[in-house]
Every structure is written in C-alpha cells, then in structure tokens.
PDB file of N, CA and C in Angstrom:
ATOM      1  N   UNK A   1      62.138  80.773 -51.396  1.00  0.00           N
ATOM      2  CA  UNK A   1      62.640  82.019 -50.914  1.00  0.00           C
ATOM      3  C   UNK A   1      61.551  83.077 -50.965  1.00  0.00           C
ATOM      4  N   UNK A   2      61.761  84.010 -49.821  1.00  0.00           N
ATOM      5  CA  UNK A   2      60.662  85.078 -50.090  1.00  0.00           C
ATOM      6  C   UNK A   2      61.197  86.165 -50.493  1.00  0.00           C
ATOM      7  N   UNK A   3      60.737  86.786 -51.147  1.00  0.00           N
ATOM      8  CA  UNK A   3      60.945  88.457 -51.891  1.00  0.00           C
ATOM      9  C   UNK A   3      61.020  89.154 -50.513  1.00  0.00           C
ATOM     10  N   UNK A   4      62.216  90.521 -50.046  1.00  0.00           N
ATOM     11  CA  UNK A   4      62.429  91.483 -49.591  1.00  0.00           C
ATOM     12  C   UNK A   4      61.844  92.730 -49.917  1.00  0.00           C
ATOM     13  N   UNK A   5      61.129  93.641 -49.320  1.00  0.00           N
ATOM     14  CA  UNK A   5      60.669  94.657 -49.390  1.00  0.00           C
ATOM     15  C   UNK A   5      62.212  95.762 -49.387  1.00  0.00           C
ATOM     16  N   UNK A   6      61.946  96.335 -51.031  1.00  0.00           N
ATOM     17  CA  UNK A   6      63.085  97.100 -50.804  1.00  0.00           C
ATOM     18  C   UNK A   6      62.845  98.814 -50.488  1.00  0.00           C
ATOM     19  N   UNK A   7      61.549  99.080 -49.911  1.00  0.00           N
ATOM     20  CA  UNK A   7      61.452 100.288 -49.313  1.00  0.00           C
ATOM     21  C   UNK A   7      62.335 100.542 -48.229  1.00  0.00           C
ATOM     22  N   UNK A   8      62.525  99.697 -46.880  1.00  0.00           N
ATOM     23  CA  UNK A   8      63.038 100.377 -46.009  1.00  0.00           C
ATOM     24  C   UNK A   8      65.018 100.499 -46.457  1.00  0.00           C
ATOM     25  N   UNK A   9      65.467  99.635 -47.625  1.00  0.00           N
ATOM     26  CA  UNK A   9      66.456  99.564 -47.648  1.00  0.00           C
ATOM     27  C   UNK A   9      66.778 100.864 -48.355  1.00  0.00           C
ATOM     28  N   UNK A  10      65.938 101.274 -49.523  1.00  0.00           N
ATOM     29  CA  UNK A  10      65.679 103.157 -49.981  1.00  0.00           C
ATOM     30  C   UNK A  10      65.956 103.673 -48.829  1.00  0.00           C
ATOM     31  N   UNK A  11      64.536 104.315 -48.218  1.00  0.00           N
ATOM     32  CA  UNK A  11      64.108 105.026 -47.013  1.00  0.00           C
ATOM     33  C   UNK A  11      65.756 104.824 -45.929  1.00  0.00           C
ATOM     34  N   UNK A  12      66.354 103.856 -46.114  1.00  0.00           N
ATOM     35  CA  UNK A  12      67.753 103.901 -44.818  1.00  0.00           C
ATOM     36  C   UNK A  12      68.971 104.483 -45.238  1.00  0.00           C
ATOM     37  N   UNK A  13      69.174 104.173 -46.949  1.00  0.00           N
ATOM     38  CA  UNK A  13      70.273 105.223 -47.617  1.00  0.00           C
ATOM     39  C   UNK A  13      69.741 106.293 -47.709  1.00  0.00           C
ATOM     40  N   UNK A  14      68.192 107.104 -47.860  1.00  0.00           N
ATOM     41  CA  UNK A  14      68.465 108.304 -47.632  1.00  0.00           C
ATOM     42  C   UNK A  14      68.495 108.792 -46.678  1.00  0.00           C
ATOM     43  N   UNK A  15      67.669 107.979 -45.495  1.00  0.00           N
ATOM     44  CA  UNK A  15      67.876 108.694 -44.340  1.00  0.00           C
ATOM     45  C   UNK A  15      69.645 109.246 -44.151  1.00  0.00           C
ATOM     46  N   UNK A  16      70.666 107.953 -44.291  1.00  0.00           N
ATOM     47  CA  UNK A  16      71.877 108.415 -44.444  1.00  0.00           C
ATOM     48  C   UNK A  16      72.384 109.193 -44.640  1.00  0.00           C
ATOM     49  N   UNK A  17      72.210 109.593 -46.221  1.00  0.00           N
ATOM     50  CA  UNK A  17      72.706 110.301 -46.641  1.00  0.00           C
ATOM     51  C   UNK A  17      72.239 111.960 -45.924  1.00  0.00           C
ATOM     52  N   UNK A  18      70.997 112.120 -45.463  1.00  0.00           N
ATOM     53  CA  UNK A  18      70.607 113.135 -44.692  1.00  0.00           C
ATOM     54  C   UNK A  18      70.866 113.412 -43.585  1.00  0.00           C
ATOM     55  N   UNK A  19      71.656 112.750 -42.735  1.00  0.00           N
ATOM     56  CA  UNK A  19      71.842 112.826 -41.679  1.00  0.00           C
ATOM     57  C   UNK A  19      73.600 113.019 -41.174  1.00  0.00           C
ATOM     58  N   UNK A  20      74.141 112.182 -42.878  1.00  0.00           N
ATOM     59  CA  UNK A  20      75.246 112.886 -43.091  1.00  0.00           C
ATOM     60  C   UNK A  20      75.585 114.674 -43.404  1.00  0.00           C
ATOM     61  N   UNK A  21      74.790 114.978 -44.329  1.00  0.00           N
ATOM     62  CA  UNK A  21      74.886 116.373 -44.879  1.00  0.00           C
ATOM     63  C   UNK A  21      75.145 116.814 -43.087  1.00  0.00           C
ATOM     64  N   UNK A  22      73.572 116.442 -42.784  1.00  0.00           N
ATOM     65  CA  UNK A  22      73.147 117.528 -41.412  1.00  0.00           C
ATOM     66  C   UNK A  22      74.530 117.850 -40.910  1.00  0.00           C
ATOM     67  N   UNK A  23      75.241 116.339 -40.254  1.00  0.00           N
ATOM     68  CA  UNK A  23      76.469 116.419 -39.241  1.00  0.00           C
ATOM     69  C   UNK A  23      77.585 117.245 -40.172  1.00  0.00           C
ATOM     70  N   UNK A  24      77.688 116.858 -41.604  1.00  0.00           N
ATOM     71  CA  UNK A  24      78.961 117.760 -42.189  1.00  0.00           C
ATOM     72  C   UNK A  24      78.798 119.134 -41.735  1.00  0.00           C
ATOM     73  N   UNK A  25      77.385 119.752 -42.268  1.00  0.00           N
ATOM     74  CA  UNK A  25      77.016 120.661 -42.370  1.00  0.00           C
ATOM     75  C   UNK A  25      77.270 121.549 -40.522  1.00  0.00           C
ATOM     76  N   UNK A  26      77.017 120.615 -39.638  1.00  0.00           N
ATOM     77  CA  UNK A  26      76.352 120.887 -38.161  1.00  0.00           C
ATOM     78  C   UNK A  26      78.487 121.677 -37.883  1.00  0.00           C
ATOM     79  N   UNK A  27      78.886 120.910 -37.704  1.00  0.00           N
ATOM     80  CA  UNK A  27      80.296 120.749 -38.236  1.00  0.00           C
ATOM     81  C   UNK A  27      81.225 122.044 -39.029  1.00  0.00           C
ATOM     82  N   UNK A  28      80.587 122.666 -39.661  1.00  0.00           N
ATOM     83  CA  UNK A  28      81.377 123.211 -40.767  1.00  0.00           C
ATOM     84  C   UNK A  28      81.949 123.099 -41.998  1.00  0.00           C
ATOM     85  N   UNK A  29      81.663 121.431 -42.200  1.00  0.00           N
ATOM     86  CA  UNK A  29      82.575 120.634 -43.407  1.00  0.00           C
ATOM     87  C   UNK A  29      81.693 121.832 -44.465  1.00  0.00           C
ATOM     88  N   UNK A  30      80.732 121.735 -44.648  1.00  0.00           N
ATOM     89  CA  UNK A  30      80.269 122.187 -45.626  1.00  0.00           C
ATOM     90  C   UNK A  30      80.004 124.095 -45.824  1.00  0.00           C
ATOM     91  N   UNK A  31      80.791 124.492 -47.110  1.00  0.00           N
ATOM     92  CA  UNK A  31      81.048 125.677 -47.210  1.00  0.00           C
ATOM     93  C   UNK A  31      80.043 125.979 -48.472  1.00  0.00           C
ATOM     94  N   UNK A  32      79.228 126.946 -48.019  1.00  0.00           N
ATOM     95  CA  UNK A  32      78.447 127.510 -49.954  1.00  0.00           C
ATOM     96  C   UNK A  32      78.576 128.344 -50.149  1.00  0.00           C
ATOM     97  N   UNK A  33      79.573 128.657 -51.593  1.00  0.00           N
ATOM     98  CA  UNK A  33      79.989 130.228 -51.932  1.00  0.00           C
ATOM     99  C   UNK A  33      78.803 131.134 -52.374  1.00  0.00           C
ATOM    100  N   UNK A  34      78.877 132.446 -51.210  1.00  0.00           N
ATOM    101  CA  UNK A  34      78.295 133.502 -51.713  1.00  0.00           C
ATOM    102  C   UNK A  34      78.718 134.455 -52.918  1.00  0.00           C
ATOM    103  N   UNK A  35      77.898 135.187 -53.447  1.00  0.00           N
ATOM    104  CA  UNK A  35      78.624 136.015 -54.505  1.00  0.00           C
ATOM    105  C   UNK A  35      79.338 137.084 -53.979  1.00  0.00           C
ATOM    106  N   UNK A  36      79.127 137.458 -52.963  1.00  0.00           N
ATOM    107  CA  UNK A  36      79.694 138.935 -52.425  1.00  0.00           C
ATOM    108  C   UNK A  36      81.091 137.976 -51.992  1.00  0.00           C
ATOM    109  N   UNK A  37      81.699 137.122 -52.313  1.00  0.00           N
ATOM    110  CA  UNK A  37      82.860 135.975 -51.262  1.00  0.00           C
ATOM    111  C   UNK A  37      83.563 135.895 -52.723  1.00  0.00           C
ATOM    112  N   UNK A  38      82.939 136.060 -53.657  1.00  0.00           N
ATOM    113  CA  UNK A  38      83.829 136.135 -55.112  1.00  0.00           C
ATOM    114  C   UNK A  38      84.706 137.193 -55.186  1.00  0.00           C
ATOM    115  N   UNK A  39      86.045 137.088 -55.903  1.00  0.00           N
ATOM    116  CA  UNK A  39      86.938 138.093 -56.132  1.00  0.00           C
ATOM    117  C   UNK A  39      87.061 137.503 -58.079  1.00  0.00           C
ATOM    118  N   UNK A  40      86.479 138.728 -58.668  1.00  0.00           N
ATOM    119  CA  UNK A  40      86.811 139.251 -60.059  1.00  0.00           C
ATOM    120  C   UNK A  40      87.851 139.228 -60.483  1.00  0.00           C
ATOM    121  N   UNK A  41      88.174 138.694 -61.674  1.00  0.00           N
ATOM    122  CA  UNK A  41      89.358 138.883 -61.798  1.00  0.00           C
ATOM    123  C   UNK A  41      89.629 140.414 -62.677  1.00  0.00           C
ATOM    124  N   UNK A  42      88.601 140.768 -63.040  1.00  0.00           N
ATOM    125  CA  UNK A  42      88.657 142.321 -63.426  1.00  0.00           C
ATOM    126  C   UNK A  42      88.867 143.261 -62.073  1.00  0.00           C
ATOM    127  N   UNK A  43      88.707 142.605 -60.977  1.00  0.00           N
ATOM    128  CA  UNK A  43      88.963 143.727 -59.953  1.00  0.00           C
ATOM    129  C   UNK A  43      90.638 143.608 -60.067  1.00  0.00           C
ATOM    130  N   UNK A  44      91.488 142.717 -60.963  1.00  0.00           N
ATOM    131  CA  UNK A  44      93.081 142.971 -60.624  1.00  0.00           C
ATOM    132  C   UNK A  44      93.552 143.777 -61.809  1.00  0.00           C
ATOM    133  N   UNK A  45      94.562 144.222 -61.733  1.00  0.00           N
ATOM    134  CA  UNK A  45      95.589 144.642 -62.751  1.00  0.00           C
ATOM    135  C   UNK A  45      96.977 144.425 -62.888  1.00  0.00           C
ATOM    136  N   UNK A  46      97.460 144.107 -64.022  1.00  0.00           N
ATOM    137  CA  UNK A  46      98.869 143.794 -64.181  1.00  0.00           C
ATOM    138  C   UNK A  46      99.442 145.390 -64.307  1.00  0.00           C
ATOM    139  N   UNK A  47     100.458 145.460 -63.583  1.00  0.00           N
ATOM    140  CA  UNK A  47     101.172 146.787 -63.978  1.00  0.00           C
ATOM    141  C   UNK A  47     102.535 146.105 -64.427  1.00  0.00           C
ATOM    142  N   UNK A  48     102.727 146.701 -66.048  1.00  0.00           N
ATOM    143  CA  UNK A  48     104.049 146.102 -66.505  1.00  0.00           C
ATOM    144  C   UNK A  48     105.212 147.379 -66.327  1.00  0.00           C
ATOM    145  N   UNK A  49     106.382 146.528 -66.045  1.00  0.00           N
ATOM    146  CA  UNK A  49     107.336 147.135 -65.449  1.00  0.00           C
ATOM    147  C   UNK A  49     108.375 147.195 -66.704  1.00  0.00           C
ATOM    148  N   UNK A  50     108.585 148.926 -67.050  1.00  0.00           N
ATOM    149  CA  UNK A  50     109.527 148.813 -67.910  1.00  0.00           C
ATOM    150  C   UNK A  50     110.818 149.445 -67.468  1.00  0.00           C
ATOM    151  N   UNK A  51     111.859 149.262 -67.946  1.00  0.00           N
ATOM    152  CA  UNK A  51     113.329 150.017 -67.270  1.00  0.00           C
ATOM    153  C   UNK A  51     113.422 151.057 -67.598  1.00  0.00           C
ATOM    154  N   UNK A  52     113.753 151.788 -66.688  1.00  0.00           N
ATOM    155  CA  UNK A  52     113.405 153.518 -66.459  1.00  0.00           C
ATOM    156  C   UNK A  52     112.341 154.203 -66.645  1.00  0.00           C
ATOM    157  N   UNK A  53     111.316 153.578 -66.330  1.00  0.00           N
ATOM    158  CA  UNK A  53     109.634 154.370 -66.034  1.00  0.00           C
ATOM    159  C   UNK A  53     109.348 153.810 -64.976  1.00  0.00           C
ATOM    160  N   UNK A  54     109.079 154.874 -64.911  1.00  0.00           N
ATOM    161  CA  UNK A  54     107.839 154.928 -63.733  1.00  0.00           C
ATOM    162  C   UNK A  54     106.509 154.738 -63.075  1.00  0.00           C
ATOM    163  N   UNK A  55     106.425 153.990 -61.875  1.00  0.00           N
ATOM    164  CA  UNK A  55     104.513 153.734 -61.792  1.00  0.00           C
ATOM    165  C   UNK A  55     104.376 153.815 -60.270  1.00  0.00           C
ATOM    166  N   UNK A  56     103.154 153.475 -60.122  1.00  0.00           N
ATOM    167  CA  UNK A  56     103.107 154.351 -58.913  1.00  0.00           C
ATOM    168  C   UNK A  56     101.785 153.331 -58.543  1.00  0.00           C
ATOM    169  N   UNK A  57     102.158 153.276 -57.414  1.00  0.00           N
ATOM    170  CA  UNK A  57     100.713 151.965 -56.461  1.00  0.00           C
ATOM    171  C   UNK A  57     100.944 152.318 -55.053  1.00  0.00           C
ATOM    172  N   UNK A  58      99.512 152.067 -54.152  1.00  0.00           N
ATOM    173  CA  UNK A  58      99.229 152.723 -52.850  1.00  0.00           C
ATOM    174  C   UNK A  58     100.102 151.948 -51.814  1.00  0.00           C
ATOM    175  N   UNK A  59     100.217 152.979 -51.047  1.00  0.00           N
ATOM    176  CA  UNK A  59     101.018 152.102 -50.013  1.00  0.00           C
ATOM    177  C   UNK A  59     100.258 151.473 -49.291  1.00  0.00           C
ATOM    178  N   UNK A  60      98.993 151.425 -48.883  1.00  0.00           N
ATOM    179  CA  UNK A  60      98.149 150.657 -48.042  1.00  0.00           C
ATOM    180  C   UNK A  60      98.295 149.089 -48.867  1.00  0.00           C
ATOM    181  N   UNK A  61      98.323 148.110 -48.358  1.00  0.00           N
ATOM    182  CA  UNK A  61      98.628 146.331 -49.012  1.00  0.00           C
ATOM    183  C   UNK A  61      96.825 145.862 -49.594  1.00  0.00           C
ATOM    184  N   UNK A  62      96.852 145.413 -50.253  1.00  0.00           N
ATOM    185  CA  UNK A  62      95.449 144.863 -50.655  1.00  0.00           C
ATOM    186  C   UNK A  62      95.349 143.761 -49.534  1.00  0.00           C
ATOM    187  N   UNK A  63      94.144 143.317 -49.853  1.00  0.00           N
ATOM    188  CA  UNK A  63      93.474 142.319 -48.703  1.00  0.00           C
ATOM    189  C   UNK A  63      93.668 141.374 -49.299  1.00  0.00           C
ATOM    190  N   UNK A  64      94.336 140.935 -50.234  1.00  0.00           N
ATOM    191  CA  UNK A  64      94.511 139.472 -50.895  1.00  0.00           C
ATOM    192  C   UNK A  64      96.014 139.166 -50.705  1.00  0.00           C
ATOM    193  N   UNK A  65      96.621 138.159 -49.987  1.00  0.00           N
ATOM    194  CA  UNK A  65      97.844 137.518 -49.687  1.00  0.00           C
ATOM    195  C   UNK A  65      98.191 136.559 -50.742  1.00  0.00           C
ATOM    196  N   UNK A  66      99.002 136.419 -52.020  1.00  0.00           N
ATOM    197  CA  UNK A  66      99.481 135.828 -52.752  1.00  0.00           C
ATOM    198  C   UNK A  66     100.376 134.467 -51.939  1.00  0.00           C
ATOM    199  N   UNK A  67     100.189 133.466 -52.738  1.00  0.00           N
ATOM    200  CA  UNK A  67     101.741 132.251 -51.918  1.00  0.00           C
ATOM    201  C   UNK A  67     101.401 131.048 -53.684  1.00  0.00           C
ATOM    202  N   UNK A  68     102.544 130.954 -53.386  1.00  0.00           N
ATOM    203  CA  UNK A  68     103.079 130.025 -54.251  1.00  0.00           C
ATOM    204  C   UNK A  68     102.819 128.822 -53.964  1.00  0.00           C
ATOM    205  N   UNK A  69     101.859 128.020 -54.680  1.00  0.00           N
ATOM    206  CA  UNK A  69     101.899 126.611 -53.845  1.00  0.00           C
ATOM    207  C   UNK A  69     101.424 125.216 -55.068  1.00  0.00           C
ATOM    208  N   UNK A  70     102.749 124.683 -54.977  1.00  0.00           N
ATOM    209  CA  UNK A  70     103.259 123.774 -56.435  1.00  0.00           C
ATOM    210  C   UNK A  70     102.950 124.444 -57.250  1.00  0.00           C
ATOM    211  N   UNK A  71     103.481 125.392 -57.257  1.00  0.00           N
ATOM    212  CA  UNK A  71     103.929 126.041 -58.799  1.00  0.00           C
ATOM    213  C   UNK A  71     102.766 126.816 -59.348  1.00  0.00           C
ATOM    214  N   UNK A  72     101.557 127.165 -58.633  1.00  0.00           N
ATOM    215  CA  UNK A  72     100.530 127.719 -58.726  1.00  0.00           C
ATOM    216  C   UNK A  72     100.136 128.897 -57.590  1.00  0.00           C
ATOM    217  N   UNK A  73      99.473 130.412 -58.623  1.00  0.00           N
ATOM    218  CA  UNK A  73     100.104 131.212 -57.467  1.00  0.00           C
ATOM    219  C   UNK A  73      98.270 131.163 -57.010  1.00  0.00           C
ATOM    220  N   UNK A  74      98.227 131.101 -55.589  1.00  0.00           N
ATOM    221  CA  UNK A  74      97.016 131.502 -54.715  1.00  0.00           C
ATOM    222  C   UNK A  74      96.973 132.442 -54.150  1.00  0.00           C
ATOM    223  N   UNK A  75      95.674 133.149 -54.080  1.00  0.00           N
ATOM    224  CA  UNK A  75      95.060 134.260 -53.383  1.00  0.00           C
ATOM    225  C   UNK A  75      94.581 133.940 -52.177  1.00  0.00           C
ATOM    226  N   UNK A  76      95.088 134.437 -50.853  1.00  0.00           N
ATOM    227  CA  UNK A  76      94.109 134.507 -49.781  1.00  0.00           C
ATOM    228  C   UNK A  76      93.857 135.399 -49.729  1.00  0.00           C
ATOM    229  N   UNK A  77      92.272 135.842 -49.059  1.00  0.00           N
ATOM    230  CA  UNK A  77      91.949 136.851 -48.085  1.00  0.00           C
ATOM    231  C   UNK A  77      91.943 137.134 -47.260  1.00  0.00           C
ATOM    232  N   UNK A  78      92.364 138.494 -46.501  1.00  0.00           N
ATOM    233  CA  UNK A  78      92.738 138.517 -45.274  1.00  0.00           C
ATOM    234  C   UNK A  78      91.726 139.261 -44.526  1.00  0.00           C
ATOM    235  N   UNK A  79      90.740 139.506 -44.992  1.00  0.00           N
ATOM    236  CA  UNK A  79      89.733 139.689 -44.450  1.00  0.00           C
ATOM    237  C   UNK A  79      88.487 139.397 -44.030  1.00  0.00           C
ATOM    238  N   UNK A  80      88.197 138.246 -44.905  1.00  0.00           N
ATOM    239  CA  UNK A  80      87.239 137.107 -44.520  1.00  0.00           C
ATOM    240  C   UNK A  80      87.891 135.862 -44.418  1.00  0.00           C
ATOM    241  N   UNK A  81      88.183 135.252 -43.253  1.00  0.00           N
ATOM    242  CA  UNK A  81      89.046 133.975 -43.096  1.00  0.00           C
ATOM    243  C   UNK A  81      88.226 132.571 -43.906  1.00  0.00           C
ATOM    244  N   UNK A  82      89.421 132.200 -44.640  1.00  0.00           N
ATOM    245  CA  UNK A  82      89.006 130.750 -45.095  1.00  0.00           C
ATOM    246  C   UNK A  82      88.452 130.742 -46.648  1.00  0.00           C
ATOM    247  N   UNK A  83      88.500 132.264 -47.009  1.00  0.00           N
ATOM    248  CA  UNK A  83      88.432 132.632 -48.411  1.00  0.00           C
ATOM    249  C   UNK A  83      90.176 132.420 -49.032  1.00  0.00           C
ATOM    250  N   UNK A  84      89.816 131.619 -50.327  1.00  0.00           N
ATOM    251  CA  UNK A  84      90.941 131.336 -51.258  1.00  0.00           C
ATOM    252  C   UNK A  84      90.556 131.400 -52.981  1.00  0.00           C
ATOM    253  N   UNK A  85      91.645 131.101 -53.366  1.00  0.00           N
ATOM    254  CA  UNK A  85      91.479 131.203 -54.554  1.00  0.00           C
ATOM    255  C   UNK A  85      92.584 130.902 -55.332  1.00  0.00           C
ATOM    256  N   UNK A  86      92.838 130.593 -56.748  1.00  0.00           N
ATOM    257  CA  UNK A  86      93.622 130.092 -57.710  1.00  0.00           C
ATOM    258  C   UNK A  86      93.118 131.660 -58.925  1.00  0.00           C
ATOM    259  N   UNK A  87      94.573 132.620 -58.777  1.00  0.00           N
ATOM    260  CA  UNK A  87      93.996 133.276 -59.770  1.00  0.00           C
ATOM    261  C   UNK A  87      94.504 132.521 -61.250  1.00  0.00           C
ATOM    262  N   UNK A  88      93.694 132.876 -62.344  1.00  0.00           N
ATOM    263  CA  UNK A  88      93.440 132.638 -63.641  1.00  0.00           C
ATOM    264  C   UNK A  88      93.262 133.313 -64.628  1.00  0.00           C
ATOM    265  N   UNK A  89      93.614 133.131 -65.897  1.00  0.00           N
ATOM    266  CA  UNK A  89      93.384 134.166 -66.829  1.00  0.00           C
ATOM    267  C   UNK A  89      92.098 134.006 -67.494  1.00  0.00           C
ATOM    268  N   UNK A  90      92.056 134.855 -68.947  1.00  0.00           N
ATOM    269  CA  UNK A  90      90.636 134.769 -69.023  1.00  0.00           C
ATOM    270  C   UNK A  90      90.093 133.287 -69.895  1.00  0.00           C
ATOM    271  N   UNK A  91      90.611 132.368 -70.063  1.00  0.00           N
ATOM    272  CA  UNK A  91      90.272 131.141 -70.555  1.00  0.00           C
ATOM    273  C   UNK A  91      90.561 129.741 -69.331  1.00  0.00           C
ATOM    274  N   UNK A  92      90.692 130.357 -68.086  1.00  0.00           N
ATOM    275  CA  UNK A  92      90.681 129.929 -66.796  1.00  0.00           C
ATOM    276  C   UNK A  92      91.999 128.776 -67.028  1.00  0.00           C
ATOM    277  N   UNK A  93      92.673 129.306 -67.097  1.00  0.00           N
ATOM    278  CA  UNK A  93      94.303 129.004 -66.955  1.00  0.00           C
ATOM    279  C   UNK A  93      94.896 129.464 -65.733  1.00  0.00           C
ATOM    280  N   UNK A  94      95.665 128.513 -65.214  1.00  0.00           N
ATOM    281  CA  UNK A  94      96.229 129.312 -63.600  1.00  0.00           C
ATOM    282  C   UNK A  94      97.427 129.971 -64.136  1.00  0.00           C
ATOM    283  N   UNK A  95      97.611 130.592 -63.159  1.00  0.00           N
ATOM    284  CA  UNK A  95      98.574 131.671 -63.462  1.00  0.00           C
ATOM    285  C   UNK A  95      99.877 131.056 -62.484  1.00  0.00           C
ATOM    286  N   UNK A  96     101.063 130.723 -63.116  1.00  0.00           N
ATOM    287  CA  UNK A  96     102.240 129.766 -62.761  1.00  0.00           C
ATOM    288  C   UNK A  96     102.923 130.737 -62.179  1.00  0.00           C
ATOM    289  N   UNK A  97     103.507 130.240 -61.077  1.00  0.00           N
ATOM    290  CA  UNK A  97     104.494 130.579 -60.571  1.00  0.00           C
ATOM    291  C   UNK A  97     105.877 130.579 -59.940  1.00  0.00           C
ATOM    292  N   UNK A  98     106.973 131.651 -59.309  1.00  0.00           N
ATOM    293  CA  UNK A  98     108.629 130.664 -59.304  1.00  0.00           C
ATOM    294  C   UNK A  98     108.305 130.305 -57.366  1.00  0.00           C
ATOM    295  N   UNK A  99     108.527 129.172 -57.388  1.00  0.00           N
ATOM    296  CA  UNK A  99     109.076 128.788 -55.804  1.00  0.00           C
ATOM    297  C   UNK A  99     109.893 129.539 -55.152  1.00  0.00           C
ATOM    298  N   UNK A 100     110.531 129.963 -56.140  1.00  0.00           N
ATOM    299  CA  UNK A 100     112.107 130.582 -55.588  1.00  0.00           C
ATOM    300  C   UNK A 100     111.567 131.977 -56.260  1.00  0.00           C
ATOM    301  N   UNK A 101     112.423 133.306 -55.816  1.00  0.00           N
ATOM    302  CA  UNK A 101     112.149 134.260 -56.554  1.00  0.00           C
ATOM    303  C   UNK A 101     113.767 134.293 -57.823  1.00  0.00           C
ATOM    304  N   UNK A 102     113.251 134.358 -58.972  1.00  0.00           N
ATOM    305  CA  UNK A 102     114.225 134.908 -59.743  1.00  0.00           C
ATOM    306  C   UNK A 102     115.756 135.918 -59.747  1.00  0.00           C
ATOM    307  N   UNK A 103     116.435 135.658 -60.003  1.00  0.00           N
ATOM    308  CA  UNK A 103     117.824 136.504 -59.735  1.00  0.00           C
ATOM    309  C   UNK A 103     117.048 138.058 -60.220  1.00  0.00           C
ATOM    310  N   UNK A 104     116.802 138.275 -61.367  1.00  0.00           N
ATOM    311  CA  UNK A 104     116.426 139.706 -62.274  1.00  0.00           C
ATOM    312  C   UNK A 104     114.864 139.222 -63.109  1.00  0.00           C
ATOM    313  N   UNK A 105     114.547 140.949 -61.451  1.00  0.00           N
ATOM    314  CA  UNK A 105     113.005 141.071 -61.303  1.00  0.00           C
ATOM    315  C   UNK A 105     112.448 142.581 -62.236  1.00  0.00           C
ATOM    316  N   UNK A 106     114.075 142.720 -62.655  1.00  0.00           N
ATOM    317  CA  UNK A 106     114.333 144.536 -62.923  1.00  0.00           C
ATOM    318  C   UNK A 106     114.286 145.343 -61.555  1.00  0.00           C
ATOM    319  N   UNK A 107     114.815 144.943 -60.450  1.00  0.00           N
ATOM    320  CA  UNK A 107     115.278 145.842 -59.506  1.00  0.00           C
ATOM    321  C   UNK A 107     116.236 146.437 -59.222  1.00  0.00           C
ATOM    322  N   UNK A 108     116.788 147.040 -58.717  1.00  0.00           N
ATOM    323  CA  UNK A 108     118.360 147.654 -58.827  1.00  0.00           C
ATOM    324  C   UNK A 108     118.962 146.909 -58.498  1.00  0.00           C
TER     325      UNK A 108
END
C-alpha cells in the first residue's frame, strides 16, 4: 500500500469551511453584535405599584416590544429590525413570565 498525502485533504476542509462562512455570511445567516445594538439592563426600571399611590410614566411607548414566549419575557426592538433579547436580572436569570395575564394586576 502507498501512504496518502494528507495536505490536500487539510487544504479541502478548510477551503470548506471558508467558503461556507463566505455564503452564510454573503446570505445574511451570519449576524455580529455591535455594542451600540446592546440594550443595558440599567437603561430599565421597575416601577413598583402600590394601592393608592401614585406614579407617573411618558406617554410616548419605548422602542422595546415585550412578548411572552414559553414562559420567558423577550424584548424586541422596534427600531432596529431583528434586534432581540431575553431580559435578565443581575445574576443573568430570565425574567419569567404569565402566558395569560393574571385576574389582579391592582387595576380597578
């Protein structure tokens, strides 16, 4: 038996693999988060709701669209399409949520 030269069999998985990226990439498959595409979670605030006080928030809607999805609440943005997110607390725990909304939210 003769020995195989295993250069071109190297040299053909990477070509592969490079020519894969390219097409994902050519494509769109491939997304790389910028930092300015990050949402803080210090940019949110909980406002707790107590019975018979008062609080007060803008009427203009934030640019982040909340949805419930298996039981986990997500952030979209509605201003850069295709931005998402899983908000979390500060030991990166998701933050759970009801499918259904609750009977008593403390609303009238």
């Amino acid at each position: 038996m003769s020995e195989r030269n295993p250069i071109p069999f190297i040299l053909t998985a990477v070509g592969t693999v490079v020519a894969t990226v390219a097409a994902l990439g050519y494509y769109g498959y491939l997304n790389f988060s910028r930092p300015e595409d990050a949402l803080l979670l210090s940019e949110f605030t909980m406002l707790k709701t107590v019975p018979g006080e008062d609080y007060r928030v803008s009427l203009k809607p934030a640019n982040q669209v909340a949805q419930c999805i298996d039981g986990i609440l997500v952030l979209f943005d509605t201003s850069q399409t295709g931005l998402s997110g899983v908000l979390v607390d500060n030991r990166k725990q998701a933050v759970r949520c009801f499918a259904e909304e609750p009977a008593e939210l403390g609303r009238p």
